[in-house]
N, C-alpha and C. Protein backbone atom coordinates (compact mmCIF):
# COMPACT_ATOMS: atom_id res chain seq x y z
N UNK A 1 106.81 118.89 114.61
CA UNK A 1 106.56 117.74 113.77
C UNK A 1 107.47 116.61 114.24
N UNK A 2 107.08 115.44 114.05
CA UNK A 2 107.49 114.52 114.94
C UNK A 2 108.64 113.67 113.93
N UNK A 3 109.51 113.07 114.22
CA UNK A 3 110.34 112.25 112.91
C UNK A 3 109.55 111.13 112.70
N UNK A 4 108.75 110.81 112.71
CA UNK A 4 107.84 109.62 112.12
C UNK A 4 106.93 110.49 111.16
N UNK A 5 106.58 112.07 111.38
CA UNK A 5 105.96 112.56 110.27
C UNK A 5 106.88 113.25 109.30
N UNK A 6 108.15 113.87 109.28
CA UNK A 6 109.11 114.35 108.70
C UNK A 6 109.67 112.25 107.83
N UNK A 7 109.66 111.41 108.24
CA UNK A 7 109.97 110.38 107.56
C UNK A 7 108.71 110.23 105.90
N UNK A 8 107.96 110.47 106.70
CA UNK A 8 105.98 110.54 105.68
C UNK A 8 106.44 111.47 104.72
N UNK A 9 106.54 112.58 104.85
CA UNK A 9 107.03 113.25 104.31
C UNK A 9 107.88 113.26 103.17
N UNK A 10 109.30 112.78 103.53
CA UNK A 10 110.51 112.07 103.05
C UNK A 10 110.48 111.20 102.26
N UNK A 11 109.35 109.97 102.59
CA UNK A 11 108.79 109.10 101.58
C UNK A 11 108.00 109.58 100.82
N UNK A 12 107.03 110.62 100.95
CA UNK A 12 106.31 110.35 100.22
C UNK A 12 106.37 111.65 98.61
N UNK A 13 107.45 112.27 99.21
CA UNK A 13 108.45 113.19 97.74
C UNK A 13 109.07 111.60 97.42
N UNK A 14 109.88 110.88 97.84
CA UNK A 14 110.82 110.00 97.41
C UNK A 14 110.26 109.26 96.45
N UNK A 15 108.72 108.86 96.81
CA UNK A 15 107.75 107.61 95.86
C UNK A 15 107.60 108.32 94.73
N UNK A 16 107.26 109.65 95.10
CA UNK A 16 106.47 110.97 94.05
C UNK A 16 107.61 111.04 92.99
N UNK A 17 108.77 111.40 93.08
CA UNK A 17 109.75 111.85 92.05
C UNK A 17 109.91 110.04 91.69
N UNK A 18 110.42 108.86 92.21
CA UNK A 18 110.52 107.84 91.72
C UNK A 18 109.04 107.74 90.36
N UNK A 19 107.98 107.67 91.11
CA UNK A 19 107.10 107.20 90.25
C UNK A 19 106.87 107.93 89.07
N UNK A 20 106.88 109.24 89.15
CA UNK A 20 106.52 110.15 88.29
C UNK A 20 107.63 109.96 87.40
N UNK A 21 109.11 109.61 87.09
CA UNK A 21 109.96 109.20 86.63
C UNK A 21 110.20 107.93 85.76
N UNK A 22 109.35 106.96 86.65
CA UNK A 22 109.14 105.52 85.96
C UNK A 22 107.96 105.40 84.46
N UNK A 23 106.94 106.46 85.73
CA UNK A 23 105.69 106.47 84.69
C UNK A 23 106.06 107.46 83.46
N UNK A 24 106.99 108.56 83.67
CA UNK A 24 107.06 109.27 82.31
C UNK A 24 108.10 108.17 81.34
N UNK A 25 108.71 107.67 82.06
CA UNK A 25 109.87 107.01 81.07
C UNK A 25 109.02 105.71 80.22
N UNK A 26 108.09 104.80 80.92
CA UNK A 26 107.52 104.03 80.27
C UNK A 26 106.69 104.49 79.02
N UNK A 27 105.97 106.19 79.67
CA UNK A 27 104.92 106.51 78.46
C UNK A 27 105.89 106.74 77.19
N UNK A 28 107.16 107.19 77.60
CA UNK A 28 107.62 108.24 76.10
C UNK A 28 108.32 106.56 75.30
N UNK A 29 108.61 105.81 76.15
CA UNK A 29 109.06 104.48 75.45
C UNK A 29 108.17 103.79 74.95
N UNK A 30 106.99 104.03 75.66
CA UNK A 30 105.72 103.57 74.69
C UNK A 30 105.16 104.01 73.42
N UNK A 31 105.70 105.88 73.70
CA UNK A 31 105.40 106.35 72.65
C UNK A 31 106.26 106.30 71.00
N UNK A 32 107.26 105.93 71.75
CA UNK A 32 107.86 105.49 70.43
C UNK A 32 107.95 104.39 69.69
N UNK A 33 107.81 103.18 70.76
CA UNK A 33 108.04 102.13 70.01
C UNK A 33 106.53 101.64 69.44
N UNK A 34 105.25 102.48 69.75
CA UNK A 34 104.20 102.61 69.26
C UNK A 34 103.21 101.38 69.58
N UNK A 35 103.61 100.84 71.03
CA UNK A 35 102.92 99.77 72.03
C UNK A 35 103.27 99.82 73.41
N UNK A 36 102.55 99.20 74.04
CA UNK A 36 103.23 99.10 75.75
C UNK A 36 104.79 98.82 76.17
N UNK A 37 105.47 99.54 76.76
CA UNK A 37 107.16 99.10 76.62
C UNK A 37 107.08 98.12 77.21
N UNK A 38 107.56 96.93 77.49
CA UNK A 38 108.13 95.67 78.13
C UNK A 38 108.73 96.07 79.17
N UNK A 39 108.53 95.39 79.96
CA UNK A 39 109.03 95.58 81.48
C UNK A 39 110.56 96.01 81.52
N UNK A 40 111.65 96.48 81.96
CA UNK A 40 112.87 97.24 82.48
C UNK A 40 113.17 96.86 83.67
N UNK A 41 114.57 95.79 84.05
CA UNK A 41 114.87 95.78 84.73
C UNK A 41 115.77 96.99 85.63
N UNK A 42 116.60 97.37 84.68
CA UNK A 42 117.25 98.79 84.53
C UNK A 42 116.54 99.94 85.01
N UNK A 43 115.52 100.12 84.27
CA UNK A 43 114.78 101.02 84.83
C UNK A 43 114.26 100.83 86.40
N UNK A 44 113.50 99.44 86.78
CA UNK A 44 112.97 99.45 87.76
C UNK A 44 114.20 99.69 89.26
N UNK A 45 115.20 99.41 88.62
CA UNK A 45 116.55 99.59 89.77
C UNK A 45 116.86 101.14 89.90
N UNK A 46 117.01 101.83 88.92
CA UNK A 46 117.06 103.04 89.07
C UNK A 46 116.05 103.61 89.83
N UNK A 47 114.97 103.52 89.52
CA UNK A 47 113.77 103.85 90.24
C UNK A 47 113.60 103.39 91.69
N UNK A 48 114.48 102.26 92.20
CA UNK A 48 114.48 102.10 93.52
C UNK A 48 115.51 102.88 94.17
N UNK A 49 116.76 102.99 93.42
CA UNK A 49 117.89 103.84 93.33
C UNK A 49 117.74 105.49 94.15
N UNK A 50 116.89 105.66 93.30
CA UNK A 50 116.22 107.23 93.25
C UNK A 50 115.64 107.18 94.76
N UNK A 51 114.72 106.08 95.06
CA UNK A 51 113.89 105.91 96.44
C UNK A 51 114.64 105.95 97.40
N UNK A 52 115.69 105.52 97.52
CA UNK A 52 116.81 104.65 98.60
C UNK A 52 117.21 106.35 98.65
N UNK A 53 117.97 106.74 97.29
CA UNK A 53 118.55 108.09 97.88
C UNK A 53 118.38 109.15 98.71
N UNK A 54 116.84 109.30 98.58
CA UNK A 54 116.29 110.48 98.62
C UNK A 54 115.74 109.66 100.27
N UNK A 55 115.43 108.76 100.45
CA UNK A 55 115.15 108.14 101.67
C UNK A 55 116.37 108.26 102.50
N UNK A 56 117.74 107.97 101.88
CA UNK A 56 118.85 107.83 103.25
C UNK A 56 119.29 109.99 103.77
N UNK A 57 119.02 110.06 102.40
CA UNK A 57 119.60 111.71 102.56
C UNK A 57 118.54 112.38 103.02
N UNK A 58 117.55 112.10 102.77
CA UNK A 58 116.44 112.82 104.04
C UNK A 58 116.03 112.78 105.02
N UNK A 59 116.27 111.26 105.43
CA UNK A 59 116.22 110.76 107.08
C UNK A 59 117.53 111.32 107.58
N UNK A 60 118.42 111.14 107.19
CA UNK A 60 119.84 111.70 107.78
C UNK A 60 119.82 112.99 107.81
N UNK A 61 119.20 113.80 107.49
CA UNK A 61 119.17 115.24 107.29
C UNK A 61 118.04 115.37 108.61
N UNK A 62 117.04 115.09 108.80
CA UNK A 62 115.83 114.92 109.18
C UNK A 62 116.06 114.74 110.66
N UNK A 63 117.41 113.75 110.86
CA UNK A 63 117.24 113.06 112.22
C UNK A 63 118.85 114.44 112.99
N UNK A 64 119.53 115.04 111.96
CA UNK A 64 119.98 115.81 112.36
C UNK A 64 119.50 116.78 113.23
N UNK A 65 118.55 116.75 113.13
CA UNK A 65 117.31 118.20 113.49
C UNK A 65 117.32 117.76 115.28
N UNK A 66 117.24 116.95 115.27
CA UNK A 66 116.49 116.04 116.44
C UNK A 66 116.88 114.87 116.24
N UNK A 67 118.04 114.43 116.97
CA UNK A 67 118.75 112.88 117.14
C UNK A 67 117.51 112.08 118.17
N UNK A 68 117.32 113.06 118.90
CA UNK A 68 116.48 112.22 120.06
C UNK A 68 115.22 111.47 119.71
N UNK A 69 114.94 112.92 118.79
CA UNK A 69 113.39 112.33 118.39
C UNK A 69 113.45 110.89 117.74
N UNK A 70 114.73 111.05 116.73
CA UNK A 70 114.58 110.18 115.38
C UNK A 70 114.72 108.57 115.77
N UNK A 71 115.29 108.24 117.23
CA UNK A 71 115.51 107.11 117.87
C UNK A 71 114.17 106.76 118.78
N UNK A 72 113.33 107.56 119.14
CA UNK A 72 111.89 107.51 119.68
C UNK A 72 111.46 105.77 119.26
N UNK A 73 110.55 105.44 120.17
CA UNK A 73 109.62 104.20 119.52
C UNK A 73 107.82 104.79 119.25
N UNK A 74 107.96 104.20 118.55
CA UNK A 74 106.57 104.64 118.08
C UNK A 74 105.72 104.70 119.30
N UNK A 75 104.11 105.69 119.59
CA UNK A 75 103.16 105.13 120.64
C UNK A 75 102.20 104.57 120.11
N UNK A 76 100.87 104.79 120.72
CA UNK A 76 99.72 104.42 120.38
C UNK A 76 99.25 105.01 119.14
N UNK A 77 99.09 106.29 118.96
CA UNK A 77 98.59 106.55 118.11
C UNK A 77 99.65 106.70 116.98
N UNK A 78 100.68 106.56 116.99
CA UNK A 78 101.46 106.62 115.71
C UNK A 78 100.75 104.93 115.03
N UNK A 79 100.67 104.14 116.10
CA UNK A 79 100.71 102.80 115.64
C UNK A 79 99.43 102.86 115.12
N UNK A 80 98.05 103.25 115.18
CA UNK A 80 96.59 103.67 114.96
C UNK A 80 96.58 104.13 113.52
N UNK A 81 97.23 104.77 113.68
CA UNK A 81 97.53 105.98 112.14
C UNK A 81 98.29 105.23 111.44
N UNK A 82 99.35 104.20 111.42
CA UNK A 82 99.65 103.50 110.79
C UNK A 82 99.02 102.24 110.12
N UNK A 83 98.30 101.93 110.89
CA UNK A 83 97.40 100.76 110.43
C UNK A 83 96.08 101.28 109.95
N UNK A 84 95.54 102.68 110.10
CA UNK A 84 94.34 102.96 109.47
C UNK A 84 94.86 103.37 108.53
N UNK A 85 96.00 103.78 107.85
CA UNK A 85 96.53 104.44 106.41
C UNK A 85 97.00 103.21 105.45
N UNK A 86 97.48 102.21 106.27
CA UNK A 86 97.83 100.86 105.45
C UNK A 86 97.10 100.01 105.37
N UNK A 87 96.09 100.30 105.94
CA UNK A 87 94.63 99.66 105.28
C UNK A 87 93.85 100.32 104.27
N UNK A 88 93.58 101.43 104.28
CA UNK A 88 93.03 102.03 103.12
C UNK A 88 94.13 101.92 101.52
N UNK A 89 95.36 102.10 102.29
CA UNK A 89 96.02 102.17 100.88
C UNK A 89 95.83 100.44 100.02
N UNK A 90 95.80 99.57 101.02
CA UNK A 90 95.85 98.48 100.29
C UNK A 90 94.84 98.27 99.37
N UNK A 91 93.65 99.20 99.71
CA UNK A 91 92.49 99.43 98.70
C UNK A 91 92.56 99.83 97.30
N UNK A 92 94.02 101.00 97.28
CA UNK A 92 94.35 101.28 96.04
C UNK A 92 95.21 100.45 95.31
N UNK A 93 95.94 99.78 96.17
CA UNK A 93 96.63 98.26 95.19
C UNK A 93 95.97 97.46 94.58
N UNK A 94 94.68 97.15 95.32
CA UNK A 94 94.07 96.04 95.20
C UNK A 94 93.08 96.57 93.97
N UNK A 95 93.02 98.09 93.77
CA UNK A 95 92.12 98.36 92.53
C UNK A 95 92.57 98.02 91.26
N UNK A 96 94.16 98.62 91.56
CA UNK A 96 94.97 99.23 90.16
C UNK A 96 95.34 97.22 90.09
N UNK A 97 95.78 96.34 91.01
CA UNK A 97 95.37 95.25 90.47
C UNK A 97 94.57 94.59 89.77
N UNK A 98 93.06 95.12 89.73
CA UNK A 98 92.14 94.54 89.42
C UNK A 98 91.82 95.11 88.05
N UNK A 99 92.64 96.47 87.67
CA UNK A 99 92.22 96.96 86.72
C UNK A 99 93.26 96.68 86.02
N UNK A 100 94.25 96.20 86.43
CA UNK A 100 95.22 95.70 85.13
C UNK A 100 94.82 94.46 84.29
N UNK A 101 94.41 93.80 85.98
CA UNK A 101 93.53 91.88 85.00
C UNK A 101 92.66 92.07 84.29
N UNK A 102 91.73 93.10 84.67
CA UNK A 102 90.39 93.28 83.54
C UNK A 102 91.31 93.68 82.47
N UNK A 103 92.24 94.74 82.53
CA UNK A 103 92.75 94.82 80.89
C UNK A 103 93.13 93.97 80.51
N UNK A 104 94.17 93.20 80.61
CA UNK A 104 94.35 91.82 80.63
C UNK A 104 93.95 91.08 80.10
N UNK A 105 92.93 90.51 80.79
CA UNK A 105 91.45 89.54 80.18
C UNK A 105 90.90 90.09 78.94
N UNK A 106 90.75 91.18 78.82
CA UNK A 106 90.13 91.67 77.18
C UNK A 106 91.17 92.08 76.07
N UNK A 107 92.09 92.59 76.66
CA UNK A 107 93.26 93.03 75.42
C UNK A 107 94.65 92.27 75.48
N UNK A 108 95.28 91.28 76.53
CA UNK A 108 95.89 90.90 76.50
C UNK A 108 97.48 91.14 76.69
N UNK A 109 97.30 92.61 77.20
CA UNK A 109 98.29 93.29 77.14
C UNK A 109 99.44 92.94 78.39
N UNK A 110 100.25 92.17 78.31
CA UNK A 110 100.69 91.85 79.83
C UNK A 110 102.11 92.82 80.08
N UNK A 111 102.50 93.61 79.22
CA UNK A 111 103.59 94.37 79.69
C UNK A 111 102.62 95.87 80.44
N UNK A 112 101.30 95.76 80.20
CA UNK A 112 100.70 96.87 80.58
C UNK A 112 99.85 96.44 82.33
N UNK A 113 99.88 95.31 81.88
CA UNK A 113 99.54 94.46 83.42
C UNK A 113 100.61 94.69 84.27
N UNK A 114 101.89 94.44 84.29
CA UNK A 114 103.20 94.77 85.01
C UNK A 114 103.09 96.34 85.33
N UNK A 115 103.74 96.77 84.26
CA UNK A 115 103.31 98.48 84.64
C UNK A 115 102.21 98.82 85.62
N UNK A 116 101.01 98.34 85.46
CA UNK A 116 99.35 98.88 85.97
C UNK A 116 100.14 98.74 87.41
N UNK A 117 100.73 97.58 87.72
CA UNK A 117 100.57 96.63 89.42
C UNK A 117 102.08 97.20 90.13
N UNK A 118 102.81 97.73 89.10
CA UNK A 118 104.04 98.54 89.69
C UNK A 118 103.66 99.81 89.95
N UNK A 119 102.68 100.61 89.42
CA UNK A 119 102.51 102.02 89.42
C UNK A 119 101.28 101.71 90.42
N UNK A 120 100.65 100.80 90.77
CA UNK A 120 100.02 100.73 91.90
C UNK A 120 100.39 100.40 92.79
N UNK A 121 101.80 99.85 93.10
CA UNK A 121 102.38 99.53 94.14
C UNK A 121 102.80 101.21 94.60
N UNK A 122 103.06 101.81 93.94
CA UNK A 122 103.82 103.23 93.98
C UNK A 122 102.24 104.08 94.60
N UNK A 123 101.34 104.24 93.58
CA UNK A 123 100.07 104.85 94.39
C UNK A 123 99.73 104.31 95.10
N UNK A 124 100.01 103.17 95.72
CA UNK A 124 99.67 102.10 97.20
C UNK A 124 100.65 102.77 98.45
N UNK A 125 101.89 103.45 98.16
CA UNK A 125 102.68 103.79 99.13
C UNK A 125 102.21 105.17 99.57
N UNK A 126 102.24 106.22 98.15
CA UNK A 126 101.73 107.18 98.31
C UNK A 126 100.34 107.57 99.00
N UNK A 127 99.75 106.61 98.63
CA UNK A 127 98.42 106.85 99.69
C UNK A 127 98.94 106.55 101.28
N UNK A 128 99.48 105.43 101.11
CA UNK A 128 99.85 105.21 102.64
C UNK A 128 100.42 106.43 103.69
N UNK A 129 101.54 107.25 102.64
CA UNK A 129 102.02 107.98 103.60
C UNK A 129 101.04 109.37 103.60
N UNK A 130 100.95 109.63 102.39
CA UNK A 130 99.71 110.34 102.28
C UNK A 130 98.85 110.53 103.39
N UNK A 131 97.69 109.65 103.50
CA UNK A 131 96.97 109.30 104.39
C UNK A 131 97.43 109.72 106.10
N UNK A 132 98.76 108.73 105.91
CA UNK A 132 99.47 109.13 107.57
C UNK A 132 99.42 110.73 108.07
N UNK A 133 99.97 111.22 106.85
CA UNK A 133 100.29 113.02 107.25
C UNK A 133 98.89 113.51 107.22
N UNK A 134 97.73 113.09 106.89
CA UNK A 134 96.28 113.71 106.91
C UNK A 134 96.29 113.35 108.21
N UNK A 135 96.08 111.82 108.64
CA UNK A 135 95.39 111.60 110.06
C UNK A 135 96.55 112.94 110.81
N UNK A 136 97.62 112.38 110.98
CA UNK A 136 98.33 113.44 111.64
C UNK A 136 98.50 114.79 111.78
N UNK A 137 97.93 115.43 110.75
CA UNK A 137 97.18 116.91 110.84
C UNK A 137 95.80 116.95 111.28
N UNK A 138 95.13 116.11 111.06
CA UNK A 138 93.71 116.33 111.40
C UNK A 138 93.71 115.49 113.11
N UNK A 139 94.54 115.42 113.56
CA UNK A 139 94.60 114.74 114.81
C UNK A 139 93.93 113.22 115.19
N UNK A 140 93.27 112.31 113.75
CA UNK A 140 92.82 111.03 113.77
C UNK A 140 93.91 110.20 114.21
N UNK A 141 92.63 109.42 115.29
CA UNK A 141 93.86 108.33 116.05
C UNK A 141 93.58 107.09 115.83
């Protein structure tokens, strides 16, 4: 496995425990205060917090394995697989965008608009790397 797919990897637990973290903390704050929680600056730092960590301590762990690899430049097809996965994912941003404005537009809810376009930024990454580690098992270039 190559350190550009051990990085996919790395990110894409890192987004997974961040998001899944953000999104439980907003629901149970929603659930109590018995409406959409208001945006969290606090929260949203922690949640990058969490990303950064698990990103520096897994690449550093990762590139231990293989110094050589981890300094590599990308080739052709890493670069292929990168741009066919960050194109599709932008598909899922661009949904969970669209489905926050439609809520939006009818209910008015704009702390749920923030949330929708942050937790799609998060399923926008996850697909991305997602995606990468498929082409890269299935050998798509």
């Amino acid at each position: 496995m190559t350190f550009i797919e051990k990085s996919a990897w790395i990110m894409f637990f890192a987004l997974g425990v961040s998001g899944a973290f953000y999104s439980w903390t907003v629901y149970t704050v929603s659930l109590e205060l018995g409406e959409t929680a208001p945006p969290n600056v606090g929260l949203i730092a922690l949640s990058t917090i969490i990303i950064v960590a698990f990103a520096i301590l897994g690449h550093a762990f990762a590139a231990l394995g293989n110094p050589a690899d981890a300094d590599a430049p990308e080739d052709e097809r890493d670069k292929q697989i990168a741009w066919r996965s960050g194109n599709i994912s932008g598909y899922v941003l661009g949904i969970a965008a669209m489905f926050g404005l439609w809520h939006y537009a009818f209910l008015g809810d704009g702390h749920l608009l923030f949330h929708t376009v942050v937790i799609g930024l998060v399923l926008s990454q996850l697909a991305e790397y997602g995606l990468s580690l498929w082409f890269y098992r299935r050998g798509f270039a």
